[in-house]
N, C-alpha and C. Protein backbone atom coordinates (compact mmCIF):
# COMPACT_ATOMS: atom_id res chain seq x y z
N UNK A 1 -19.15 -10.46 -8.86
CA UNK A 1 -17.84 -9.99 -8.41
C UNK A 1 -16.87 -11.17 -8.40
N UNK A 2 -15.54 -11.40 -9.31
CA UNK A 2 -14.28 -12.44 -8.99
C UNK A 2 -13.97 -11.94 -7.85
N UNK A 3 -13.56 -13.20 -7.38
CA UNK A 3 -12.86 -13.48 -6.11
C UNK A 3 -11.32 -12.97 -6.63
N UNK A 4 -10.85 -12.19 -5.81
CA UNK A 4 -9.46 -11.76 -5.77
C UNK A 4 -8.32 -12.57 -5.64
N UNK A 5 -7.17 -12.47 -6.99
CA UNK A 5 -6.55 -13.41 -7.23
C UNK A 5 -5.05 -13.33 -6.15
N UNK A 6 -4.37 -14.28 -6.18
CA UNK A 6 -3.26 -13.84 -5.05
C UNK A 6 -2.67 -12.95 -4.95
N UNK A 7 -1.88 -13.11 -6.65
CA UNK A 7 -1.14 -11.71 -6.46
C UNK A 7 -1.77 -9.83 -6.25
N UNK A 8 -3.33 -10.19 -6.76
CA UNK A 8 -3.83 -9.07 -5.95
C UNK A 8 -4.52 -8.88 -4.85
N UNK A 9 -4.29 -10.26 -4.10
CA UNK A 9 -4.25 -10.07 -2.59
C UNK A 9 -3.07 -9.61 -2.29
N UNK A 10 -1.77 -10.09 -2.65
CA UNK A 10 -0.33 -9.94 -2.05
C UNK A 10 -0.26 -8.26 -2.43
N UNK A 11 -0.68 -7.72 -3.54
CA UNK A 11 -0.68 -6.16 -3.59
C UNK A 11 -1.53 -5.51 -2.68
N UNK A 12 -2.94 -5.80 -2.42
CA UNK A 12 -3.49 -5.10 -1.68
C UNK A 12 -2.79 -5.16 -0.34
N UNK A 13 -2.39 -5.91 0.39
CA UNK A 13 -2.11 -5.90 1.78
C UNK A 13 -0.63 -4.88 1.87
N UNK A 14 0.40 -5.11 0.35
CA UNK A 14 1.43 -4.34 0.12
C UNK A 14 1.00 -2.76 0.70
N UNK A 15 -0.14 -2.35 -0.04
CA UNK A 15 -0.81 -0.99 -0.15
C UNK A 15 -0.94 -0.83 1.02
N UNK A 16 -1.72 -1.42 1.40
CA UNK A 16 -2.06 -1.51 3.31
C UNK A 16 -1.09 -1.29 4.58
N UNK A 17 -0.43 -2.03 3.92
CA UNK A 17 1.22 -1.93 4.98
C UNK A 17 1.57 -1.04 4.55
N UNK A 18 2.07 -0.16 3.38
CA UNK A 18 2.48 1.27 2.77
C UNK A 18 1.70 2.21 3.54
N UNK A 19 0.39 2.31 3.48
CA UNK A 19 -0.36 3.06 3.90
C UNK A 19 -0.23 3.02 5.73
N UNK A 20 -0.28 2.35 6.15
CA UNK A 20 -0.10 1.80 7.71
C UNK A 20 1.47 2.59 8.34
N UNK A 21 2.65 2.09 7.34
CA UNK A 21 4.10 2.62 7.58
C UNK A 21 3.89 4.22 7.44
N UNK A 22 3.03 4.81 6.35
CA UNK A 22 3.29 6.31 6.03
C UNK A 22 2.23 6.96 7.28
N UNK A 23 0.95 6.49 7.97
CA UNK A 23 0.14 6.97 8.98
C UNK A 23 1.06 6.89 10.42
N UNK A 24 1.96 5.87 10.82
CA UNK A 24 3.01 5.50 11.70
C UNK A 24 3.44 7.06 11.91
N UNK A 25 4.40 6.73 10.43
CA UNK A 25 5.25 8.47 10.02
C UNK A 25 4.29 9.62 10.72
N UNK A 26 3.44 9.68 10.34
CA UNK A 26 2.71 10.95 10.25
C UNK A 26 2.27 11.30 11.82
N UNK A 27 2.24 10.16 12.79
CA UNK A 27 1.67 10.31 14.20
C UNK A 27 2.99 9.72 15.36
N UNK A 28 3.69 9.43 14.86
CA UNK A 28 5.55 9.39 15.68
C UNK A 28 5.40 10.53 16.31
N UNK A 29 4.99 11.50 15.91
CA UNK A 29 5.87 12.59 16.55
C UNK A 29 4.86 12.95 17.74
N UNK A 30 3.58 12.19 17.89
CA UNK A 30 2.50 12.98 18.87
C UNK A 30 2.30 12.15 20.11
N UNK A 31 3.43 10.90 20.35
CA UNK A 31 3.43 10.14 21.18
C UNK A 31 4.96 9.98 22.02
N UNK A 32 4.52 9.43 23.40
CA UNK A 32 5.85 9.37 24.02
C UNK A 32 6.51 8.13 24.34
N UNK A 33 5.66 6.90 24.27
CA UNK A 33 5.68 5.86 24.59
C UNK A 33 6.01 4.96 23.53
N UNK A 34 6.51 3.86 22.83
CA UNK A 34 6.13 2.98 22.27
C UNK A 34 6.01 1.38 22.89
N UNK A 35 5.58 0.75 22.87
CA UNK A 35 4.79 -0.57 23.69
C UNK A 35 4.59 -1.68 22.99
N UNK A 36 5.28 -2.71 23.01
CA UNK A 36 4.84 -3.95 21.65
C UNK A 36 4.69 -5.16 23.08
N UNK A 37 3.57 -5.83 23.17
CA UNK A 37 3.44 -6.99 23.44
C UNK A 37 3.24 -8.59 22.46
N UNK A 38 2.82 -9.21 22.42
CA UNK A 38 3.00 -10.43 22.15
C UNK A 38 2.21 -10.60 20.58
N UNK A 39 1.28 -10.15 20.86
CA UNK A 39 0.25 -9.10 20.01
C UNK A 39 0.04 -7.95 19.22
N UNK A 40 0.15 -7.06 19.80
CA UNK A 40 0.36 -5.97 18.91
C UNK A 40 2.10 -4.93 19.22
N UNK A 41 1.71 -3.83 19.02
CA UNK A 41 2.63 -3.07 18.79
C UNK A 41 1.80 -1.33 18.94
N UNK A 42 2.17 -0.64 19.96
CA UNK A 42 0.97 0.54 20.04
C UNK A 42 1.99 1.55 20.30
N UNK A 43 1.63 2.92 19.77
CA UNK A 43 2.53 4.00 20.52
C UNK A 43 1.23 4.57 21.33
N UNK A 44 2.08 5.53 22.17
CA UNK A 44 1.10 5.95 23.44
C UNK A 44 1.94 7.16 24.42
N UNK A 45 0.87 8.06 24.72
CA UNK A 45 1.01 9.02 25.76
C UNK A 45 1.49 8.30 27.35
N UNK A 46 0.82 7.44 27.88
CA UNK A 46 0.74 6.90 28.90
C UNK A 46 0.79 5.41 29.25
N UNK A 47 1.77 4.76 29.92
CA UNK A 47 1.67 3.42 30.33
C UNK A 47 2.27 3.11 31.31
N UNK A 48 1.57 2.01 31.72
CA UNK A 48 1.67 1.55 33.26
C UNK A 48 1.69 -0.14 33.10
N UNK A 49 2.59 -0.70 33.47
CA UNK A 49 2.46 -1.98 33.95
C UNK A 49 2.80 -2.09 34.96
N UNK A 50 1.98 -3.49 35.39
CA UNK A 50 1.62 -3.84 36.43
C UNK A 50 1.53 -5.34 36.99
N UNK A 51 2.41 -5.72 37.49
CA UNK A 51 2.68 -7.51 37.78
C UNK A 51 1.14 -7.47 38.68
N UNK A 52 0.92 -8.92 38.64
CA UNK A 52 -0.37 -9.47 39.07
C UNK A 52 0.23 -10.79 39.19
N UNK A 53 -1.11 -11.64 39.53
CA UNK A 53 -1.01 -12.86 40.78
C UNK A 53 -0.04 -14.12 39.42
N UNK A 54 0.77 -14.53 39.76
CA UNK A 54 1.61 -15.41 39.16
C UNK A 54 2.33 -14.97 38.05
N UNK A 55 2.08 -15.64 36.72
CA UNK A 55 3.10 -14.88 35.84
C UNK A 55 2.39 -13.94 34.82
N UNK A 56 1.15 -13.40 35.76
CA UNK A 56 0.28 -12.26 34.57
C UNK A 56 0.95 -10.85 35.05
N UNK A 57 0.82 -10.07 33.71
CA UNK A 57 1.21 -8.42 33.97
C UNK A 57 0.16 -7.98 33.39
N UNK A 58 -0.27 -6.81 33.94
CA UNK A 58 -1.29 -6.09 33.15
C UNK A 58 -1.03 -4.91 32.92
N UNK A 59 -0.85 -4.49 31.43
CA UNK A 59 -0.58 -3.30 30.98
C UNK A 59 -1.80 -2.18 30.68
N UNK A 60 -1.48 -1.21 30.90
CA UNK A 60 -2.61 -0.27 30.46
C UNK A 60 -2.48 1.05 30.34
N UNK A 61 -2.44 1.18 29.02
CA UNK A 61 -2.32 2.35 27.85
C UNK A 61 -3.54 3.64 27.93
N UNK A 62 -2.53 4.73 27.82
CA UNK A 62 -3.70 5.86 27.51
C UNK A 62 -3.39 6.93 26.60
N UNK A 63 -4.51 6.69 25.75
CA UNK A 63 -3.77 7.97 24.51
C UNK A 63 -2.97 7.20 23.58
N UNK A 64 -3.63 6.39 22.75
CA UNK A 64 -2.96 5.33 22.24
C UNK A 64 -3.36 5.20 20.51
N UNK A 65 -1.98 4.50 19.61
CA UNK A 65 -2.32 4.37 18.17
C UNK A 65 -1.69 3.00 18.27
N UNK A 66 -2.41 2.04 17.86
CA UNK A 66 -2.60 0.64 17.61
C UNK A 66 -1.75 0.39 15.78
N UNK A 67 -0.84 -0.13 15.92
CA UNK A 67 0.26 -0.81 14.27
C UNK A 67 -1.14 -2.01 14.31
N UNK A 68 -2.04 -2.21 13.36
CA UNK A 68 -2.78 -3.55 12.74
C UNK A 68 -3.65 -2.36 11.95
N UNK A 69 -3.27 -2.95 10.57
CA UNK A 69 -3.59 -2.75 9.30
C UNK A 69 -5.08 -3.39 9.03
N UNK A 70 -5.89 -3.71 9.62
CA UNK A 70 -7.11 -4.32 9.41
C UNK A 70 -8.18 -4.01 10.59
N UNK A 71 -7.56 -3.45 11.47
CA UNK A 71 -8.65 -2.43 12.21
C UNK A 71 -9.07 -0.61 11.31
N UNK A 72 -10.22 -0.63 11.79
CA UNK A 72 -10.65 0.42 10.50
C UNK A 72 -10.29 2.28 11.92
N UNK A 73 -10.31 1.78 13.14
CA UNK A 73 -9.66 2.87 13.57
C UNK A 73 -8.95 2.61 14.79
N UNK A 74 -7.99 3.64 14.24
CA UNK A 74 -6.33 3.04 15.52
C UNK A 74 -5.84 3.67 15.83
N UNK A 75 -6.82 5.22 16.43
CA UNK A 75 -6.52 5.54 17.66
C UNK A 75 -7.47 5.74 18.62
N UNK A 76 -6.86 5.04 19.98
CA UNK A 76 -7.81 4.18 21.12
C UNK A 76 -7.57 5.16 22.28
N UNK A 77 -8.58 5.70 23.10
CA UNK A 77 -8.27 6.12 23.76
C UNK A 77 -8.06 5.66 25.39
N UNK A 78 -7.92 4.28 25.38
CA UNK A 78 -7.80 3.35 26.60
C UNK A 78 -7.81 1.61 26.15
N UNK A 79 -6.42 1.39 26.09
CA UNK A 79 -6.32 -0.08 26.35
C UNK A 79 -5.52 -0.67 27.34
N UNK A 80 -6.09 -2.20 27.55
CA UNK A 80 -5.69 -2.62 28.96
C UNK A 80 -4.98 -4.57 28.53
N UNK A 81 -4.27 -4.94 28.69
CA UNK A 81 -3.78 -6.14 27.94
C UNK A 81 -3.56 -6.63 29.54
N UNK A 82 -3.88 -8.22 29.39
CA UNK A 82 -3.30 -9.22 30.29
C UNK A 82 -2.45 -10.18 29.13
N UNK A 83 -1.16 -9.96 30.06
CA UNK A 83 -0.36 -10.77 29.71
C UNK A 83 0.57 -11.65 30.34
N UNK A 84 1.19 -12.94 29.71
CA UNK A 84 2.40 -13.78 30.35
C UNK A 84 3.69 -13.19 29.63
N UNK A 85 3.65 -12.61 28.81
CA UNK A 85 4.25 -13.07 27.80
C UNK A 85 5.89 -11.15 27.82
N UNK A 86 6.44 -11.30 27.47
CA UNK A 86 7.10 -10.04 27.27
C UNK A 86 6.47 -8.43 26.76
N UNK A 87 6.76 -7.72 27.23
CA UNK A 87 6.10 -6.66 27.45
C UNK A 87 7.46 -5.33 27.17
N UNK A 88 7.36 -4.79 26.05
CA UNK A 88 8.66 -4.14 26.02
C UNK A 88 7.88 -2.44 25.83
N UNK A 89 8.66 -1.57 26.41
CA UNK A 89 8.40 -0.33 26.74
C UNK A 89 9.30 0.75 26.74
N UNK A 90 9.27 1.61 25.66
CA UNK A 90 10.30 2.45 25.06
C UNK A 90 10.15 3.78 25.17
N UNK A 91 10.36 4.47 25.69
CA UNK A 91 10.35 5.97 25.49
C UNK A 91 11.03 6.40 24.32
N UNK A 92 9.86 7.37 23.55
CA UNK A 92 10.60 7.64 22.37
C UNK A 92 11.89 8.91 22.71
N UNK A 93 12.43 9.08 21.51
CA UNK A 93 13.46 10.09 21.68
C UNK A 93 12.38 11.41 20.84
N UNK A 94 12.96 12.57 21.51
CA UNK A 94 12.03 14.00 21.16
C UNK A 94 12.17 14.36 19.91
N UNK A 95 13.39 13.47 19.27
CA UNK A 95 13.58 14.47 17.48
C UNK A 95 12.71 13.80 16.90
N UNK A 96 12.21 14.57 15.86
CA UNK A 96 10.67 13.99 15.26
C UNK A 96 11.54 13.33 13.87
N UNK A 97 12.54 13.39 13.59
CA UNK A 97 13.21 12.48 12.48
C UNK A 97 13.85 10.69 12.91
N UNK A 98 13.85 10.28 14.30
CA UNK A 98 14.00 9.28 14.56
C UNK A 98 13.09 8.05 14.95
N UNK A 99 12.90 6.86 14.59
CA UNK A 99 12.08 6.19 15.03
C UNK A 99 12.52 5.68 16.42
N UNK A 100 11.45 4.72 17.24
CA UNK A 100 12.15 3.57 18.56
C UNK A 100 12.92 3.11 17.90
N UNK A 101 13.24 2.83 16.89
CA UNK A 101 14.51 1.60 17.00
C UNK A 101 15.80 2.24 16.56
N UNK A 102 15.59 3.72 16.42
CA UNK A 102 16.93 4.35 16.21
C UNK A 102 17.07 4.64 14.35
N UNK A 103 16.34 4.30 13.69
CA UNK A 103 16.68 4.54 12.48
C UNK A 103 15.91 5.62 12.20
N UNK A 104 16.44 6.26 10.97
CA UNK A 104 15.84 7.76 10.27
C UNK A 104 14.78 7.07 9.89
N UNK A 105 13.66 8.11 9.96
CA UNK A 105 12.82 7.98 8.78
C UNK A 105 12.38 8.82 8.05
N UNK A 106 12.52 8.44 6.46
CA UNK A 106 12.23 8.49 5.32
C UNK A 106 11.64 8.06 4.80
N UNK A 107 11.07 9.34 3.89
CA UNK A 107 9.92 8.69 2.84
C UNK A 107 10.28 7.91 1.73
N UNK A 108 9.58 6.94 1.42
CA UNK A 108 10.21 5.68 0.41
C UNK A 108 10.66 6.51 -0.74
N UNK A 109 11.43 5.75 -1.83
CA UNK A 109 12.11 5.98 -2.83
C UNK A 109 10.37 6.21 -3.71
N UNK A 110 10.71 7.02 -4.86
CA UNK A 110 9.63 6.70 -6.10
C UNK A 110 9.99 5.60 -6.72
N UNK A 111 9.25 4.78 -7.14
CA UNK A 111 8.91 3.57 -7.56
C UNK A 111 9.29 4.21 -9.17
């Protein structure tokens, strides 16, 4: 077996992230939450943070789909993060054509 050359590393991960953006699409609409810490980026039914002893918060998700393209399954049904670090927490909006950050989404152009 060759070892995989860059530019078809730089395509495969392309594919990956394509594939990752269009599964996003497809499960937006079954969540209420969206949640990005320092780390990842998760949508979710349920969340709770929670300050703790100095500058830790502890967040903890239920009913959850994990954004990382290299986990083989990403949806979790309980995660719990300690963190220092910023902790941002969005309620989505109910129209199933808008993302958290306010933009439409659409399916990519044909290539």
């Amino acid at each position: 077996m060759d070892p995989m050359g860059e530019e078809e590393l730089e395509q495969f991960e392309a594919d990956m992230e394509m594939t990752l953006f269009r599964e996003y699409r497809d499960v937006l609409p079954m969540f209420t939450y969206v949640v990005e810490t320092e780390r990842r980026f998760y949508l979710c039914n349920q969340v709770e943070v929670t300050p703790r002893e100095g500058p830790w918060f502890e967040v903890e998700l239920s009913d959850a789909w994990v954004w990382d393209m290299y986990r083989p399954a990403r949806f979790v049904s309980k995660v719990r993060v300690l963190t220092t670090r910023d902790v941002n927490v969005e309620e989505l909006a109910r129209k199933d054509d808008v993302d958290p950050l306010g933009a439409e989404i659409r399916p990519p152009e044909p290539a």
